[in-house]
Each structure stands twice: as C-alpha cells, then as structure tokens.
Protein backbone atom coordinates (compact mmCIF):
# COMPACT_ATOMS: atom_id res chain seq x y z
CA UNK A 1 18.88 6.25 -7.82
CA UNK A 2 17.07 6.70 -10.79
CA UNK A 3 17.41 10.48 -12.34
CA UNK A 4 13.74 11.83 -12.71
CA UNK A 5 12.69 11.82 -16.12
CA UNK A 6 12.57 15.51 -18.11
CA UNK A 7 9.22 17.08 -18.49
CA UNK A 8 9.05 17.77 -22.56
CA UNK A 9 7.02 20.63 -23.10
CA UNK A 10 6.79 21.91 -19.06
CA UNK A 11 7.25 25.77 -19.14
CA UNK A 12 6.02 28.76 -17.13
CA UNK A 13 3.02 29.86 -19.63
CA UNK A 14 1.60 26.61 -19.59
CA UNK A 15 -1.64 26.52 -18.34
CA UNK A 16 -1.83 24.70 -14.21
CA UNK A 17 -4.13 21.77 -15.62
CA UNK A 18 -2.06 20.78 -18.68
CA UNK A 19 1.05 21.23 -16.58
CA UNK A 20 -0.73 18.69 -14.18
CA UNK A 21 -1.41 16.33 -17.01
CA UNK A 22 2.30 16.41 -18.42
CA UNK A 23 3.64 16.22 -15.04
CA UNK A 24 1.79 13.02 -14.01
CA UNK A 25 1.98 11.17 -17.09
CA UNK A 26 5.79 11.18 -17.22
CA UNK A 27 6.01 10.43 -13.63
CA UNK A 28 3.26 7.59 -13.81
CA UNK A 29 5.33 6.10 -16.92
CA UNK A 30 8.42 6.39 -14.63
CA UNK A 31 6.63 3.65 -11.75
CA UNK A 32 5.73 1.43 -14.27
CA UNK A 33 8.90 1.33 -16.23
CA UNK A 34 10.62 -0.62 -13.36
CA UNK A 35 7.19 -2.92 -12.66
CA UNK A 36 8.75 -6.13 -14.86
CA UNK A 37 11.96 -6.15 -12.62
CA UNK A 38 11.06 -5.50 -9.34
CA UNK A 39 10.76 -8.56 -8.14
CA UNK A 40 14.45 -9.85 -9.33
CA UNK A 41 16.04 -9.94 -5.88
CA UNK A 42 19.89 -10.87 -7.70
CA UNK A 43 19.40 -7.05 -8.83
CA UNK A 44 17.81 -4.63 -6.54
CA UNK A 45 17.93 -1.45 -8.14
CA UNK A 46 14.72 -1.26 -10.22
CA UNK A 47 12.48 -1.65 -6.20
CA UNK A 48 14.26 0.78 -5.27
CA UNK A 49 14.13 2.75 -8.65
CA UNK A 50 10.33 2.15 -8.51
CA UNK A 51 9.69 3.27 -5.11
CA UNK A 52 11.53 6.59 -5.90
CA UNK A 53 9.34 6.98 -8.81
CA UNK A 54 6.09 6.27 -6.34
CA UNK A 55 7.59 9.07 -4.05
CA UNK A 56 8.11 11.42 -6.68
CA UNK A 57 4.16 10.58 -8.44
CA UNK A 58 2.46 10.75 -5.33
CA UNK A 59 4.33 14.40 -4.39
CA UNK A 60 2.87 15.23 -8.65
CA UNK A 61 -0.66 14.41 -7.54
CA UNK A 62 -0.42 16.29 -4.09
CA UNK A 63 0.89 18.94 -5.60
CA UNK A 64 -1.37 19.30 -8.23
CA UNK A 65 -4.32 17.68 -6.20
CA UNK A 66 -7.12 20.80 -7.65
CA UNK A 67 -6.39 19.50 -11.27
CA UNK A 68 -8.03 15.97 -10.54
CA UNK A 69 -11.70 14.95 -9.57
CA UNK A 70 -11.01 14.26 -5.89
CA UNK A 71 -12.79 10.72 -5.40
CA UNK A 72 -10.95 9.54 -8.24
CA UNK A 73 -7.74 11.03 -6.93
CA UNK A 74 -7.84 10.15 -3.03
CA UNK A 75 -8.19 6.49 -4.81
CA UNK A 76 -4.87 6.90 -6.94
CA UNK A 77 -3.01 8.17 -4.18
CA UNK A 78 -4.15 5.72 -1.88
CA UNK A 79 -2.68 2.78 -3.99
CA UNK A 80 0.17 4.35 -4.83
CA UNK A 81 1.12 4.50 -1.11
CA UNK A 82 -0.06 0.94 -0.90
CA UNK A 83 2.60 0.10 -4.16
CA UNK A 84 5.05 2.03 -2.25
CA UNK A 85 4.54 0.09 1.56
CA UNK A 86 4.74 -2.65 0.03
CA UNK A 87 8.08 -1.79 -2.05
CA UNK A 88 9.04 -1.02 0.90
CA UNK A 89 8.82 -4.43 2.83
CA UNK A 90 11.14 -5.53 0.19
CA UNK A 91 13.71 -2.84 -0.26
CA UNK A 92 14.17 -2.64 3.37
CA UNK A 93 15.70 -6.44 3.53
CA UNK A 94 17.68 -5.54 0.29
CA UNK A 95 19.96 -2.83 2.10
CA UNK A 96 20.38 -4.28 5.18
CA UNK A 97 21.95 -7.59 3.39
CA UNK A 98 23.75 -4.76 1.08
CA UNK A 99 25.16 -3.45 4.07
CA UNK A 100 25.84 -6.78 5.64
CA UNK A 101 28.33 -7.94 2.88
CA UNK A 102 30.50 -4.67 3.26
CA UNK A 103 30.56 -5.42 6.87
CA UNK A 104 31.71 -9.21 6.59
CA UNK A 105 34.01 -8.09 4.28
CA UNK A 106 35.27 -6.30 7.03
CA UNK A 107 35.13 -8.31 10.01
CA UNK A 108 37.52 -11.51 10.60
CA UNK A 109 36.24 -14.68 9.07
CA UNK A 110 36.00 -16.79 11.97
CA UNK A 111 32.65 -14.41 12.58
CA UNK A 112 31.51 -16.07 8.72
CA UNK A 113 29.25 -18.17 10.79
CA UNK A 114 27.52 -15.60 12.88
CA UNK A 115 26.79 -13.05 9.57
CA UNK A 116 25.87 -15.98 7.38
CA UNK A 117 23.46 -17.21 9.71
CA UNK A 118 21.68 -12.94 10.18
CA UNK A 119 22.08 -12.83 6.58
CA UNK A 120 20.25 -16.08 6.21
CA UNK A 121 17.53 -14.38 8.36
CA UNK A 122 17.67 -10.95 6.32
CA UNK A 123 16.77 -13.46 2.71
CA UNK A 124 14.20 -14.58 4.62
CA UNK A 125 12.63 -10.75 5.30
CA UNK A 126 13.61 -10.61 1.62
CA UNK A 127 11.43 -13.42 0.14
CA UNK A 128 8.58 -12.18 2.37
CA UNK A 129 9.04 -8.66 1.07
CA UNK A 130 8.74 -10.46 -2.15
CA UNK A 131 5.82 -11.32 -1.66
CA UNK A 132 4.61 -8.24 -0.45
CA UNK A 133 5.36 -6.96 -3.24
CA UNK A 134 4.41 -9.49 -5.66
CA UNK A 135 1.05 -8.70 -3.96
CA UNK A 136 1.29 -5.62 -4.23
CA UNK A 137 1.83 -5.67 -8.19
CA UNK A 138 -0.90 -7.75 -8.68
CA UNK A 139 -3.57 -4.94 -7.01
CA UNK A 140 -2.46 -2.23 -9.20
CA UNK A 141 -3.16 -4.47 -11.87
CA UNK A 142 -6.07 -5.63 -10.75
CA UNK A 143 -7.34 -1.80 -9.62
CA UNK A 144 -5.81 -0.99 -13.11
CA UNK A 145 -3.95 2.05 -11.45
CA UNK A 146 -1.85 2.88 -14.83
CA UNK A 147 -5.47 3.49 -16.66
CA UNK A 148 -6.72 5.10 -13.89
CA UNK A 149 -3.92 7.34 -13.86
CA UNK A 150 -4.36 8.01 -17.27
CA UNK A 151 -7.98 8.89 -17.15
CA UNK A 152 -6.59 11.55 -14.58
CA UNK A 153 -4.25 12.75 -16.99
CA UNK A 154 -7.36 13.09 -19.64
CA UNK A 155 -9.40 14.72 -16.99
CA UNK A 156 -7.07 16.93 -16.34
CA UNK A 157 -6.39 18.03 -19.96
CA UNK A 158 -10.47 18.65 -20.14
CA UNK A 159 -10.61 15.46 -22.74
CA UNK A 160 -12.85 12.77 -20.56
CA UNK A 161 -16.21 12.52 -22.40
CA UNK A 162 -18.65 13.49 -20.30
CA UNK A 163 -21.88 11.05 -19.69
CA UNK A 164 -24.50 11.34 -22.28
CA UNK A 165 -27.59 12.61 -20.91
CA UNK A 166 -31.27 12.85 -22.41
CA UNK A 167 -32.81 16.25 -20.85
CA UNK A 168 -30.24 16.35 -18.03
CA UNK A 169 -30.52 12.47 -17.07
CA UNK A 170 -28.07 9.98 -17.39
CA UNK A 171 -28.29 8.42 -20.78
C-alpha cells in the first residue's frame, strides 16, 4: 500500500481552514497521481494505490466537512465514492486471481484445468471492472473533480473571488 504522503507545513497553530486546505490538496494530488496507471491490469498496484488514496481524501473532507461550502462538498464526496466503487469493481477481481496463483501453486497440477478455467472467469470480472473503471475515470474528468477539488481548497483558504455585484445584485 501506498504510504500517505507528508503534510508540509501541517502543525498545531495552524489555523482549522488552512489546515483543511493543506490537508486536501496533498491528499487530492495523492488520487490523481495513480489515475494514468490504473487501468494496467499486468500491474495492479496503482487501483489499489488509488483507491487507498480515495479512502484517505474522502475521510480529509469528512473530517474537515465545516471548512467547505456544503453543496459544493456533498458533490466532491459523492464522486469520490463513485471513483472509489468503481475502483473497486476492478480491484476486487485483481486479488482474488492474486490469491488464485498462490493457491495453484499449491495444489497438484492435475487440478491446472479446474483453476485455469475460475481464473479464466476471475479475467473476465477483471476486464469488466476495467471498464468500470475506465468509466469511472472518464466522469471525474468529465465532472472535472481535480478542479473542483481545488476550488475547495481555495475556498477554504478564503481566496475564491466572490461574484461581482452592482448594489447587492449579481453583476
């Protein structure tokens, strides 16, 4: 598993909002970084690597849920669990035929047949999680989750322009 990435600048003193901001920008950067590998199925650490990093982003916004407008939040988190189901579907396949080759490696080769043909059936669940997934990475591309994740971050840091207005009216 992936080691969580440190938190430069995170301390005590630092004020809830800005901790927010740090907090979810390092963690955001952490599910994209494994976005161009994830769907290699010959190497199937970066899904898992990626969902980790969706676990550990969506616990950042939970946890600092009062630093964020709400609508805009409840939206984030509610594609990030989407990224994560559907990172899911695939990693799911990926250790069961993990754990299948230990256990034909352990069983007496006249079973080969047997294990070949379930593991035949697990790369199936496999290229369907793919696709999942592939799905799944084109929505948060399409929703543009990493902006929108970043215009928390601004929010949260107090740095998102606010509207213009002509005597209180929307500009």
């Amino acid at each position: 598993m992936a080691k969580a990435r440190p938190i430069e600048g995170l301390h005590a003193e630092l004020p809830f909002a800005e901790a927010a901001a740090l907090t979810v920008e390092v963690r955001a950067a952490e599910v994209f970084a494994h976005a161009g590998r994830a769907l290699e199925t010959e190497d199937i650490k970066p899904v898992h690597d990626m969902r980790v990093a969706t676990r550990r982003l969506r616990a950042v916004l939970e946890i600092y849920a009062a630093c964020f407008p709400e609508r805009e939040l409840k939206s984030v988190v509610k594609d990030v669990k989407a990224l994560a189901d559907a990172l899911g579907a695939r990693r799911d396949p990926d250790v069961q035929l993990e754990d299948l080759a230990a256990f034909a490696a352990a069983m007496d080769p006249a079973d080969g047949p047997g294990i070949e043909l379930f593991g035949a059936r697990l790369r199936g669940q496999q290229a369907a999680g793919n696709a999942i997934l592939a799905a799944g990475l084109e929505a948060i591309a399409e929703n543009d989750l990493e902006a929108r994740l970043a215009l928390l971050v601004a929010d949260a840091r107090g740095t998102v322009a606010e509207p213009e207005t002509v005597d209180g009216e929307p500009a």
